[in-house]
PDB file of N, CA and C in Angstrom:
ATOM      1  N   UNK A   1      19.062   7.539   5.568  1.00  0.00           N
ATOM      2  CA  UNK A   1      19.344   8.826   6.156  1.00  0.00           C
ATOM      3  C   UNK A   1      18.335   9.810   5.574  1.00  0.00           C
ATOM      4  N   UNK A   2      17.804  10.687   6.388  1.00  0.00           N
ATOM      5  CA  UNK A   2      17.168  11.651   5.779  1.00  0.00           C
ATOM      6  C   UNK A   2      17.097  12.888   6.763  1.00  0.00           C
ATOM      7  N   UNK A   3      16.504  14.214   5.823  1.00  0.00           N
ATOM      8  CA  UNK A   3      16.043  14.632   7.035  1.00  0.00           C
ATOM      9  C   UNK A   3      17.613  16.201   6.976  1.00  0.00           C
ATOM     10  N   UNK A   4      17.216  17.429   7.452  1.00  0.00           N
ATOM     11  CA  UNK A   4      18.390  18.225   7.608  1.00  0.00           C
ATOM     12  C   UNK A   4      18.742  18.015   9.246  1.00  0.00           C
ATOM     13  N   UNK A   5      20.208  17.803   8.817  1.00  0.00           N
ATOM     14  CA  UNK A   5      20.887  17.111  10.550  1.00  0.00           C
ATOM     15  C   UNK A   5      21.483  18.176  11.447  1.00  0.00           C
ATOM     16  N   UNK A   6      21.647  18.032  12.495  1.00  0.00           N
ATOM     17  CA  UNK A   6      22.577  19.100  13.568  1.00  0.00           C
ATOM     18  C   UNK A   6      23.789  18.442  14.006  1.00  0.00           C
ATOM     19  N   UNK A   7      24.762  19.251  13.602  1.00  0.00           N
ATOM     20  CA  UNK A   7      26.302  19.032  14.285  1.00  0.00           C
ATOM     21  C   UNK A   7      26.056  17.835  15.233  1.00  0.00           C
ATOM     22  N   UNK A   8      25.195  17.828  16.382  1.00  0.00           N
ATOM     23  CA  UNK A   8      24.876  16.775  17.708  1.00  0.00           C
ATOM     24  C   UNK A   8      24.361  15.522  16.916  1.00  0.00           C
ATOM     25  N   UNK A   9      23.198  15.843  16.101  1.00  0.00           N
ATOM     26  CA  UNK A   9      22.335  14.493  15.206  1.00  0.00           C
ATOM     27  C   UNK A   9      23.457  13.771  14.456  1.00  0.00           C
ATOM     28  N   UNK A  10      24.842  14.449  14.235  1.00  0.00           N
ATOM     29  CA  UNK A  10      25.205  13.685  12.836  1.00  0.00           C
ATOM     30  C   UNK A  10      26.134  12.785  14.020  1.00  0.00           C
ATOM     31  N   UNK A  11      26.959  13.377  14.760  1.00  0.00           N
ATOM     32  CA  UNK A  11      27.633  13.001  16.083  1.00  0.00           C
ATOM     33  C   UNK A  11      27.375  11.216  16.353  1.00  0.00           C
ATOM     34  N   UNK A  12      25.806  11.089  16.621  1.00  0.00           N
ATOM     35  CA  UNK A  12      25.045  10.049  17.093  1.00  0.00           C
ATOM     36  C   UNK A  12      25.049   9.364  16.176  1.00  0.00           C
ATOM     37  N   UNK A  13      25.044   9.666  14.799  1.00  0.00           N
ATOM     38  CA  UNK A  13      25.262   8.656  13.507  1.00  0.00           C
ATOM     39  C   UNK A  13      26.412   8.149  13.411  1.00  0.00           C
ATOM     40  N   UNK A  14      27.584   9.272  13.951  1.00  0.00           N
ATOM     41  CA  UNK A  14      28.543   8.877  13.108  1.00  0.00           C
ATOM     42  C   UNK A  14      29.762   7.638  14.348  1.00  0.00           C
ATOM     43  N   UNK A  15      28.912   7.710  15.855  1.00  0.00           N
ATOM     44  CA  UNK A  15      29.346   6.800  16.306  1.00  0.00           C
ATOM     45  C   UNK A  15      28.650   5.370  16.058  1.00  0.00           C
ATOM     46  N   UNK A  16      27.226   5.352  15.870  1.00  0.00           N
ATOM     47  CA  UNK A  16      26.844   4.071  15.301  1.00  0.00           C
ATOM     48  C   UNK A  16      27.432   4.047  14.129  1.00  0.00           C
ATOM     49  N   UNK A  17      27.371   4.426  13.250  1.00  0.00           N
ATOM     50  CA  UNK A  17      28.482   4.121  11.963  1.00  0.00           C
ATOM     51  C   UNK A  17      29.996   3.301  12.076  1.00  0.00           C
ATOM     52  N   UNK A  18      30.825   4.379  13.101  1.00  0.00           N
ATOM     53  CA  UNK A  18      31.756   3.557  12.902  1.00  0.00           C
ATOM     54  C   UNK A  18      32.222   2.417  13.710  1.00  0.00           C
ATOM     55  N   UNK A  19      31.102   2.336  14.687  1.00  0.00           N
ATOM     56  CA  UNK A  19      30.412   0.615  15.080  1.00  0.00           C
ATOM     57  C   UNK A  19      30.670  -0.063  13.841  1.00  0.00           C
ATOM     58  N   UNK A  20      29.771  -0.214  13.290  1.00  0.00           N
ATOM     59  CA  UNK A  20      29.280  -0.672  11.748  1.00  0.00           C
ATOM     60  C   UNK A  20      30.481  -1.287  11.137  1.00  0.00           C
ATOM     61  N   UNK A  21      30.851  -0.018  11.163  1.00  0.00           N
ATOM     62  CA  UNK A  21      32.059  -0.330   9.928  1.00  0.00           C
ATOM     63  C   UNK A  21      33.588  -0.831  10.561  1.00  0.00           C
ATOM     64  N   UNK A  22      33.664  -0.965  11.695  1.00  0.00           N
ATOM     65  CA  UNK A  22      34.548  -1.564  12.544  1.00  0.00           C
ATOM     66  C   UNK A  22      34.093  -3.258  12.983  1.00  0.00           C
ATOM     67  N   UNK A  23      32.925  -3.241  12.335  1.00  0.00           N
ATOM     68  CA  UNK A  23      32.369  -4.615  12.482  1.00  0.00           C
ATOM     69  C   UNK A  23      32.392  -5.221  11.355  1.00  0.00           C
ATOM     70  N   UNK A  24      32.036  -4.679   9.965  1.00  0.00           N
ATOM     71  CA  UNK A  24      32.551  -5.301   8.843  1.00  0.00           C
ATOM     72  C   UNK A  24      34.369  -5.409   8.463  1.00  0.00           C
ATOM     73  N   UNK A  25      34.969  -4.419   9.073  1.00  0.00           N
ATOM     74  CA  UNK A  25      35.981  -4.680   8.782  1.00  0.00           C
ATOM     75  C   UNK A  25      36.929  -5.572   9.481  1.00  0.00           C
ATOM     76  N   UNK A  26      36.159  -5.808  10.813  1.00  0.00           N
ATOM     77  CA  UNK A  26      36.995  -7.094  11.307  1.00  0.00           C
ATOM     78  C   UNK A  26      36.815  -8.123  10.954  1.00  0.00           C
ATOM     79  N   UNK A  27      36.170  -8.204  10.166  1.00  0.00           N
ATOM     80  CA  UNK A  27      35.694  -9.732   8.747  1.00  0.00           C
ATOM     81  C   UNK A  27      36.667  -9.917   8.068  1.00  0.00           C
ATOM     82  N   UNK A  28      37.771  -8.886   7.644  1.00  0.00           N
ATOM     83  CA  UNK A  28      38.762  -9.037   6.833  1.00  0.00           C
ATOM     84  C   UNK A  28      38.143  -8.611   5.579  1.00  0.00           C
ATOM     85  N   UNK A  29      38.969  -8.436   4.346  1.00  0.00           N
ATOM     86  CA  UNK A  29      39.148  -7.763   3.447  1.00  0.00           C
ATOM     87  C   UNK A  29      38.135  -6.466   2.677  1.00  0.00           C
ATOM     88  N   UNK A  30      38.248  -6.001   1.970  1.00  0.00           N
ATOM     89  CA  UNK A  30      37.310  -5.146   1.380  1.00  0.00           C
ATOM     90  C   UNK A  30      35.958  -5.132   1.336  1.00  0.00           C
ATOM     91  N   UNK A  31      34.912  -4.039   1.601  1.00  0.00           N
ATOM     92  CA  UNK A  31      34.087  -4.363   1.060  1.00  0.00           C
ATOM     93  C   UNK A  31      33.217  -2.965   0.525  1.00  0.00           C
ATOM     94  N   UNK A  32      31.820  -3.159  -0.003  1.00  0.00           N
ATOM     95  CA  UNK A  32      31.403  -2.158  -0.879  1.00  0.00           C
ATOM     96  C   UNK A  32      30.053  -1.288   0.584  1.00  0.00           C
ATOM     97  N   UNK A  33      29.813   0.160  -0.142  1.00  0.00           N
ATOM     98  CA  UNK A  33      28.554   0.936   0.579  1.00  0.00           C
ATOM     99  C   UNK A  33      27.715   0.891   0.081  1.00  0.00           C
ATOM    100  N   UNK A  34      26.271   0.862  -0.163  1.00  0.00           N
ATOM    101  CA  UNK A  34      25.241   1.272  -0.288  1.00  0.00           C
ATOM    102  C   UNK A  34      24.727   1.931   0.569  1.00  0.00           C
ATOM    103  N   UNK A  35      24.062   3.588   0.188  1.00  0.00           N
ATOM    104  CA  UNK A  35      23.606   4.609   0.608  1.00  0.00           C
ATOM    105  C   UNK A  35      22.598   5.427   0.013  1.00  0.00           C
ATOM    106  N   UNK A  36      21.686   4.984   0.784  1.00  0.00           N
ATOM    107  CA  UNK A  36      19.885   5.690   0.516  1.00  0.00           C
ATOM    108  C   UNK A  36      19.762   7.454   0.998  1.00  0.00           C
ATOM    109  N   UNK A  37      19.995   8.170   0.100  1.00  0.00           N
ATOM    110  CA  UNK A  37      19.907  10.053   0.448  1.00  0.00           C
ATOM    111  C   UNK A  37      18.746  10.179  -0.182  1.00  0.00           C
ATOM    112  N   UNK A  38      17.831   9.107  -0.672  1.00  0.00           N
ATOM    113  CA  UNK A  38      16.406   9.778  -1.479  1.00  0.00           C
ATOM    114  C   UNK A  38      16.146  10.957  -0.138  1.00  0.00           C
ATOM    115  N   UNK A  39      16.011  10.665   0.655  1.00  0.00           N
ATOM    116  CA  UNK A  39      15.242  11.588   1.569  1.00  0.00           C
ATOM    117  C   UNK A  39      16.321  12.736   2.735  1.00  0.00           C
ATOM    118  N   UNK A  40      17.171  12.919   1.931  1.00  0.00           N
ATOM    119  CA  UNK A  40      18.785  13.442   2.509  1.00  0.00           C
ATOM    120  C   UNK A  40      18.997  14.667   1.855  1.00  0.00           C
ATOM    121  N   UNK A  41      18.908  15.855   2.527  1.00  0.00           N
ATOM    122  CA  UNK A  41      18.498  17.232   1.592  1.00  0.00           C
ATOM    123  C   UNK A  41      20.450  17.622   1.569  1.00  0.00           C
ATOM    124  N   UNK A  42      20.749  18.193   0.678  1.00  0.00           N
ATOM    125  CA  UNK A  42      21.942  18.869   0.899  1.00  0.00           C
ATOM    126  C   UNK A  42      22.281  19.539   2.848  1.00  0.00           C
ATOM    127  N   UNK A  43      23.582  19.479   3.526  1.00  0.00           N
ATOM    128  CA  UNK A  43      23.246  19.914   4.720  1.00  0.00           C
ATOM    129  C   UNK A  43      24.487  20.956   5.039  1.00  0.00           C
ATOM    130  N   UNK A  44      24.446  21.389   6.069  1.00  0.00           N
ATOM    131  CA  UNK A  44      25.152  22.679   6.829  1.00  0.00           C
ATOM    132  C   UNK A  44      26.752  22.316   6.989  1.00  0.00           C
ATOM    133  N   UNK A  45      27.398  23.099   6.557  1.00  0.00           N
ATOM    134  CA  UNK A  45      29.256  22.776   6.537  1.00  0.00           C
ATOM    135  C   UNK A  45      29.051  21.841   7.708  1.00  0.00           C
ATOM    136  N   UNK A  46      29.068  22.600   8.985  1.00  0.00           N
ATOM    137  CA  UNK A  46      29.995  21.179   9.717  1.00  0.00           C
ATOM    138  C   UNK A  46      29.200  19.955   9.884  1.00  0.00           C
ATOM    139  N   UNK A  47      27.839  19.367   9.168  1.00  0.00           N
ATOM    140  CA  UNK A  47      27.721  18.031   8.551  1.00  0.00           C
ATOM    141  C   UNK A  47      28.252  17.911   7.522  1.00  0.00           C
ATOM    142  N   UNK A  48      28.778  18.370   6.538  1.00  0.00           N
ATOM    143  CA  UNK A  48      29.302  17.888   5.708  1.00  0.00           C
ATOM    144  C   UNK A  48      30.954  17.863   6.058  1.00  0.00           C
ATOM    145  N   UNK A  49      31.423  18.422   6.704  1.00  0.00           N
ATOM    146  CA  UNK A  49      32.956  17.749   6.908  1.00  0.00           C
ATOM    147  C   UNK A  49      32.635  16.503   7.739  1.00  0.00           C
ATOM    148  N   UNK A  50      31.732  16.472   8.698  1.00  0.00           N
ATOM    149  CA  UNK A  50      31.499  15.024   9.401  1.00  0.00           C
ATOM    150  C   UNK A  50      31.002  13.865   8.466  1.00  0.00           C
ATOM    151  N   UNK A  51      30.248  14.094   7.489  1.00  0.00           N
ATOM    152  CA  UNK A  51      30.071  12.861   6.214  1.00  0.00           C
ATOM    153  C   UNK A  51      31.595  12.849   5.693  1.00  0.00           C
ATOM    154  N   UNK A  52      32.493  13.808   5.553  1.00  0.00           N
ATOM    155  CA  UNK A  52      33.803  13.358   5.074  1.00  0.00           C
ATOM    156  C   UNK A  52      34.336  13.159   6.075  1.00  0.00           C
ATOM    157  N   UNK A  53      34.612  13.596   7.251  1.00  0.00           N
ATOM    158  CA  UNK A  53      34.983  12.138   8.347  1.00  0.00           C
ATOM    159  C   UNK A  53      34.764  10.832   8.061  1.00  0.00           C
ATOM    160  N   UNK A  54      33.896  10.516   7.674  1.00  0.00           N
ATOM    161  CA  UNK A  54      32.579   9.150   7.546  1.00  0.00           C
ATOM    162  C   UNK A  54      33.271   8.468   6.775  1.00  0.00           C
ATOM    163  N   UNK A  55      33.644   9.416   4.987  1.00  0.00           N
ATOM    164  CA  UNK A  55      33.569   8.954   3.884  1.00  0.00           C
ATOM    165  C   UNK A  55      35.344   7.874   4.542  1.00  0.00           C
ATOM    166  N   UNK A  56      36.234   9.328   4.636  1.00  0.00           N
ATOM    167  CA  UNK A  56      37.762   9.164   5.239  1.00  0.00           C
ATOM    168  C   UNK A  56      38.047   8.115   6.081  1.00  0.00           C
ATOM    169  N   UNK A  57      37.329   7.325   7.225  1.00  0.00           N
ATOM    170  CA  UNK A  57      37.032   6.834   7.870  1.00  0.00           C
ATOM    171  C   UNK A  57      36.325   5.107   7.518  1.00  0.00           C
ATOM    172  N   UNK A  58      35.481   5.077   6.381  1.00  0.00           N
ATOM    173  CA  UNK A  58      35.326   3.669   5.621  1.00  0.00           C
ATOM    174  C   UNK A  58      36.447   3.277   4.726  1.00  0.00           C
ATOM    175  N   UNK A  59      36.884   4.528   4.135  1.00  0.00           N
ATOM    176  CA  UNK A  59      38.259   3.947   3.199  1.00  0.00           C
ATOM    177  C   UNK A  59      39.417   3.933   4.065  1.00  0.00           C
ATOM    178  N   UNK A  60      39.769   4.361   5.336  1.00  0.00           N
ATOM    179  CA  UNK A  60      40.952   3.653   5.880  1.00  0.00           C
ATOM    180  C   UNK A  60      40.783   2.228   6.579  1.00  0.00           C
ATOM    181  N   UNK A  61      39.204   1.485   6.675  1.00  0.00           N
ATOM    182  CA  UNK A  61      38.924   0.498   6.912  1.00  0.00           C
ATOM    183  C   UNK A  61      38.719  -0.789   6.248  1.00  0.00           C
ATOM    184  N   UNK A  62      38.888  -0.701   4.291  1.00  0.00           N
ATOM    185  CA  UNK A  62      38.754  -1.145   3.790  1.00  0.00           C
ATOM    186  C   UNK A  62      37.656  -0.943   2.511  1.00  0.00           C
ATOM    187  N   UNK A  63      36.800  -0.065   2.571  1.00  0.00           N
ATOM    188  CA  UNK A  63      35.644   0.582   1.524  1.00  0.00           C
ATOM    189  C   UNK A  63      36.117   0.518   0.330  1.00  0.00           C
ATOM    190  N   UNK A  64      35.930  -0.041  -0.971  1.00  0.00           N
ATOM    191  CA  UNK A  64      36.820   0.353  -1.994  1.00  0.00           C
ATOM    192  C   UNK A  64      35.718   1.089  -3.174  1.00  0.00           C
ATOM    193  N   UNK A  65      34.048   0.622  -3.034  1.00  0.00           N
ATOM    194  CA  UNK A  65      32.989   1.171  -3.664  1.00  0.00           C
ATOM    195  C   UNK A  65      32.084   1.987  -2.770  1.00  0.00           C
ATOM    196  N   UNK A  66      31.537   2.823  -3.072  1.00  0.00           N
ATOM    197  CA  UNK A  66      30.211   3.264  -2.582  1.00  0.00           C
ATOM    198  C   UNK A  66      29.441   3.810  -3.527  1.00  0.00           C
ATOM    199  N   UNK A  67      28.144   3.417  -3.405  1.00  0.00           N
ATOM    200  CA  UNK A  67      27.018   3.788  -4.575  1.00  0.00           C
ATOM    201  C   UNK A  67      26.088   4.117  -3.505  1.00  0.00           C
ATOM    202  N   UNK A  68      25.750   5.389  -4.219  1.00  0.00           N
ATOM    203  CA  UNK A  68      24.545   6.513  -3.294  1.00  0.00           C
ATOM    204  C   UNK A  68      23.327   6.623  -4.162  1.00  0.00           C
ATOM    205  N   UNK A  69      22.247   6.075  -3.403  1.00  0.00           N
ATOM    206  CA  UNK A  69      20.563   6.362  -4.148  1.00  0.00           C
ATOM    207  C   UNK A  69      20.436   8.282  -4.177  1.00  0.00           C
ATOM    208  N   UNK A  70      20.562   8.738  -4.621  1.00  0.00           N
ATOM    209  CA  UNK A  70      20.397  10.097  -5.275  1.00  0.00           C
ATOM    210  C   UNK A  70      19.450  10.528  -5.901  1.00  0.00           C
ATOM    211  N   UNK A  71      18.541  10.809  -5.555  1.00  0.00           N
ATOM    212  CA  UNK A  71      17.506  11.393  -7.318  1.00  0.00           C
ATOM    213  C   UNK A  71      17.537  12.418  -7.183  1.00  0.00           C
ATOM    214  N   UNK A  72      18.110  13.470  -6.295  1.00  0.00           N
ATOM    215  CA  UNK A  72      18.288  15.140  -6.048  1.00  0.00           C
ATOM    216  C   UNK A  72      19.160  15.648  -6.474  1.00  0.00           C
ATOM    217  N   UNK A  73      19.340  16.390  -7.859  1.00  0.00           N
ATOM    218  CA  UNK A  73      21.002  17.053  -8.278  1.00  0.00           C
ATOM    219  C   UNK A  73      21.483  17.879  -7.042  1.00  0.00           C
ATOM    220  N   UNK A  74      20.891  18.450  -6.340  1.00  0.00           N
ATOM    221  CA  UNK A  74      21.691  18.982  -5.184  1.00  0.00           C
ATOM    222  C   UNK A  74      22.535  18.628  -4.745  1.00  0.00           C
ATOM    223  N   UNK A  75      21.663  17.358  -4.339  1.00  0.00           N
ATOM    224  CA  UNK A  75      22.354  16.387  -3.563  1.00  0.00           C
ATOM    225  C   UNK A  75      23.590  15.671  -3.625  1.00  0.00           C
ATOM    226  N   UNK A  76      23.183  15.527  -5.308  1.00  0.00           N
ATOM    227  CA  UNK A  76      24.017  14.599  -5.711  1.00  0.00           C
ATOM    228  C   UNK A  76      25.365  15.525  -6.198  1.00  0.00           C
ATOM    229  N   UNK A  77      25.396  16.726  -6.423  1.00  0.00           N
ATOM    230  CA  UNK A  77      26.521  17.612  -6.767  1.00  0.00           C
ATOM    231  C   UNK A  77      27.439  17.606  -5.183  1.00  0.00           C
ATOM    232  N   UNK A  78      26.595  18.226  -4.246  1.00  0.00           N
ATOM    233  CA  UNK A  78      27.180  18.250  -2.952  1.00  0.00           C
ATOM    234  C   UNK A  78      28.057  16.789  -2.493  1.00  0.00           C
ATOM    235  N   UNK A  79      27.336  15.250  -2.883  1.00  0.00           N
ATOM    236  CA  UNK A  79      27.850  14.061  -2.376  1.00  0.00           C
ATOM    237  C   UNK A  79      29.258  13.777  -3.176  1.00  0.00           C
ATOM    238  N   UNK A  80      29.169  14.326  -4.480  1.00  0.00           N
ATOM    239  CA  UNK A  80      30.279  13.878  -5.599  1.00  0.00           C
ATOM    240  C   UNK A  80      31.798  15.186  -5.063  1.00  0.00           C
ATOM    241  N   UNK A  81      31.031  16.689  -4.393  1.00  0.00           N
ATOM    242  CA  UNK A  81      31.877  17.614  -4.256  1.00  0.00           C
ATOM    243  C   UNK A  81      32.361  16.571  -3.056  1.00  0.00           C
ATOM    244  N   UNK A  82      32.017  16.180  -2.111  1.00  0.00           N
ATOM    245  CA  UNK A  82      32.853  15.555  -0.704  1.00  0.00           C
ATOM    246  C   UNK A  82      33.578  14.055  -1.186  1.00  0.00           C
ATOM    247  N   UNK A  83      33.115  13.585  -2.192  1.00  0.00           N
ATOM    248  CA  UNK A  83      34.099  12.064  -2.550  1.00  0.00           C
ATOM    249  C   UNK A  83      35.462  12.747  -3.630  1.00  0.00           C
ATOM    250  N   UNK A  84      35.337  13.583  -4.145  1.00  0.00           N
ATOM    251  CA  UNK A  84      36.523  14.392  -4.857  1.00  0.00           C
ATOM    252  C   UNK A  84      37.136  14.490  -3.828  1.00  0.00           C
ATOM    253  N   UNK A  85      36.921  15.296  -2.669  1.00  0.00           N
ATOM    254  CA  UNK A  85      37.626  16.034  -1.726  1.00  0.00           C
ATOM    255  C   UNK A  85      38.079  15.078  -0.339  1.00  0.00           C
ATOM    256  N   UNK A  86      37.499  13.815  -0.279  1.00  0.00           N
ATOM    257  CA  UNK A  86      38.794  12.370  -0.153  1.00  0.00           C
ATOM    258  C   UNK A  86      39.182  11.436  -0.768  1.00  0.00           C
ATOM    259  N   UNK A  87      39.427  11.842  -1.664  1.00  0.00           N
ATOM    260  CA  UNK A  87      39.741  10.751  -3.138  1.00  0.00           C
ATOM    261  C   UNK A  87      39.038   9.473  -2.855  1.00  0.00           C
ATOM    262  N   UNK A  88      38.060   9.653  -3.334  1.00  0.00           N
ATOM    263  CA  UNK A  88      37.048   8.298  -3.000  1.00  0.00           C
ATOM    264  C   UNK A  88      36.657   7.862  -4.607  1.00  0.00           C
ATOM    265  N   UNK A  89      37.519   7.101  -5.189  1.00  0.00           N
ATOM    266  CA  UNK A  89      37.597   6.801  -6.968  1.00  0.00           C
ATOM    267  C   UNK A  89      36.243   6.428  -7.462  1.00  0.00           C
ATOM    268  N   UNK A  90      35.567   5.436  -6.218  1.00  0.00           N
ATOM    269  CA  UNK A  90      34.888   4.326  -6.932  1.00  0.00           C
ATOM    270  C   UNK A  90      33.630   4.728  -6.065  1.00  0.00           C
ATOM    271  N   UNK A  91      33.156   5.950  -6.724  1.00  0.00           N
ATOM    272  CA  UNK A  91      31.666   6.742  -6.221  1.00  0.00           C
ATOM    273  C   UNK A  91      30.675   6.777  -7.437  1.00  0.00           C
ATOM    274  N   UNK A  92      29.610   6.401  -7.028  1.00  0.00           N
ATOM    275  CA  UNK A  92      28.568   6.295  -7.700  1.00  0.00           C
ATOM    276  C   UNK A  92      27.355   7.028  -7.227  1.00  0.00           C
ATOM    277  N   UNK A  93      26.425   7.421  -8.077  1.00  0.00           N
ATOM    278  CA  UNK A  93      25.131   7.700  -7.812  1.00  0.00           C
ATOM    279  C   UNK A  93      24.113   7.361  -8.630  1.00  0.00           C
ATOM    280  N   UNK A  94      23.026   7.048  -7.987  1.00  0.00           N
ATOM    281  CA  UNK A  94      22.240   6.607  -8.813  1.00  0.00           C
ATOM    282  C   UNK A  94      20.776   7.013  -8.381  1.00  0.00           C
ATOM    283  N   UNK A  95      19.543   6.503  -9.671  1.00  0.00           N
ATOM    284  CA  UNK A  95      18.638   7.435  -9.001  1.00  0.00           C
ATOM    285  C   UNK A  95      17.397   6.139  -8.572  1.00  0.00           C
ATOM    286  N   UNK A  96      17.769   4.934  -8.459  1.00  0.00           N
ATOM    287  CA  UNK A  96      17.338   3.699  -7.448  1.00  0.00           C
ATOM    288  C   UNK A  96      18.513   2.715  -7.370  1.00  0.00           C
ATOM    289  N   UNK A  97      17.856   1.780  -6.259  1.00  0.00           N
ATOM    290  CA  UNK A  97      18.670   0.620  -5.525  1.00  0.00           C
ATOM    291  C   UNK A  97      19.115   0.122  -6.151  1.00  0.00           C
ATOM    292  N   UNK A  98      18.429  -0.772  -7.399  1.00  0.00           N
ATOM    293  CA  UNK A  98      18.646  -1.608  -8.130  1.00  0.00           C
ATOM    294  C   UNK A  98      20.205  -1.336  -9.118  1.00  0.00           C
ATOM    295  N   UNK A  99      19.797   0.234  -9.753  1.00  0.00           N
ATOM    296  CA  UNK A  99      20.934   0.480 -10.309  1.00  0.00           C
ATOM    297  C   UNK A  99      22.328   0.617  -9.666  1.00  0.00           C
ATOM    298  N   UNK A 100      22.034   0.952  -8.682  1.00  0.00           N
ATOM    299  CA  UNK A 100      23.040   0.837  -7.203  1.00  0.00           C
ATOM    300  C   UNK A 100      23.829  -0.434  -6.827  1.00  0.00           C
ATOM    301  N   UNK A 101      23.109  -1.179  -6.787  1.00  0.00           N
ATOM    302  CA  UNK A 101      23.593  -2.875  -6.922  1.00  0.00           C
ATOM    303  C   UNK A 101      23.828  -3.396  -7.592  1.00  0.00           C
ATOM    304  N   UNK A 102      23.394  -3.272  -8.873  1.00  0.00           N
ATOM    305  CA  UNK A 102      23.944  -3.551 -10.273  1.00  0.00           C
ATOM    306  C   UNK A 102      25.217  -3.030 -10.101  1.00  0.00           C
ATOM    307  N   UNK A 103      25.530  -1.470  -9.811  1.00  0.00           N
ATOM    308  CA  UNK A 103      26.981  -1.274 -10.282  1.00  0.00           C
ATOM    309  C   UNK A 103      28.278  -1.799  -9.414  1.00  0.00           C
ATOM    310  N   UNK A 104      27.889  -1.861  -8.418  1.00  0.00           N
ATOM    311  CA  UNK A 104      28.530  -2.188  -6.892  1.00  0.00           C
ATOM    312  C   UNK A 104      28.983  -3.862  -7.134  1.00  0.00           C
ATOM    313  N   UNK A 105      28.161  -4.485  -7.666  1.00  0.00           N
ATOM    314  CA  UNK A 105      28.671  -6.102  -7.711  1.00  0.00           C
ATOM    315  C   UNK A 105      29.178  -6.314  -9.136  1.00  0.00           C
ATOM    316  N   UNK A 106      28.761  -5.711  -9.932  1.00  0.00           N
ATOM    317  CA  UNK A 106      28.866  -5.677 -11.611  1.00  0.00           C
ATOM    318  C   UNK A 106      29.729  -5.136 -12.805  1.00  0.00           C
ATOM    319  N   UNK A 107      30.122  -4.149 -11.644  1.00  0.00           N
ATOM    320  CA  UNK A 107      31.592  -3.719 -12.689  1.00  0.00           C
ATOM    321  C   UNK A 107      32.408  -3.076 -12.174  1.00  0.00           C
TER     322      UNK A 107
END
């Protein structure tokens, strides 16, 4: 994801998304996110209640981790303010992949 989005742009994500995630979850049981914002600037209220649609929306499907590539404190203050605000426990950020995947399979 990158890029500052419009109410319409996030719209178009957020129905391929929950494609996505209506496709992993008919696999059956839990599973984890990985999420690349290196290039994802902080964005405008009503994208950010639609990423907490998003967030609200993987955890009633089964989501129990998500780890976000972050290297922007902005960013990363704004992503941690919207996982508080749907009790999303098992949020991570990190500032590459690797550490991202490490935590997601690893502890």
């Amino acid at each position: 994801m990158w890029g500052l989005w419009s109410k319409d742009e996030f719209e178009v994500f957020y129905r391929e998304f929950r494609e996505h995630i209506d496709r992993i979850s008919s696999l059956g049981g839990n599973f984890h996110v990985l999420v690349d914002l290196s290039e994802f600037p902080t964005q405008k209220p009503e994208v950010r209640e639609g990423i907490k649609r998003g967030m609200r929306y993987a955890i009633e499907k089964g989501m129990k981790k998500s780890a976000r590539v972050v290297p922007k404190k902005l960013t990363t203050f704004q992503m941690q303010r919207l996982a508080d605000e749907v009790d999303l426990t098992k949020f991570g950020h990190f500032k590459n992949k690797e550490e991202a995947l490490d935590w997601l399979f690893n502890q």
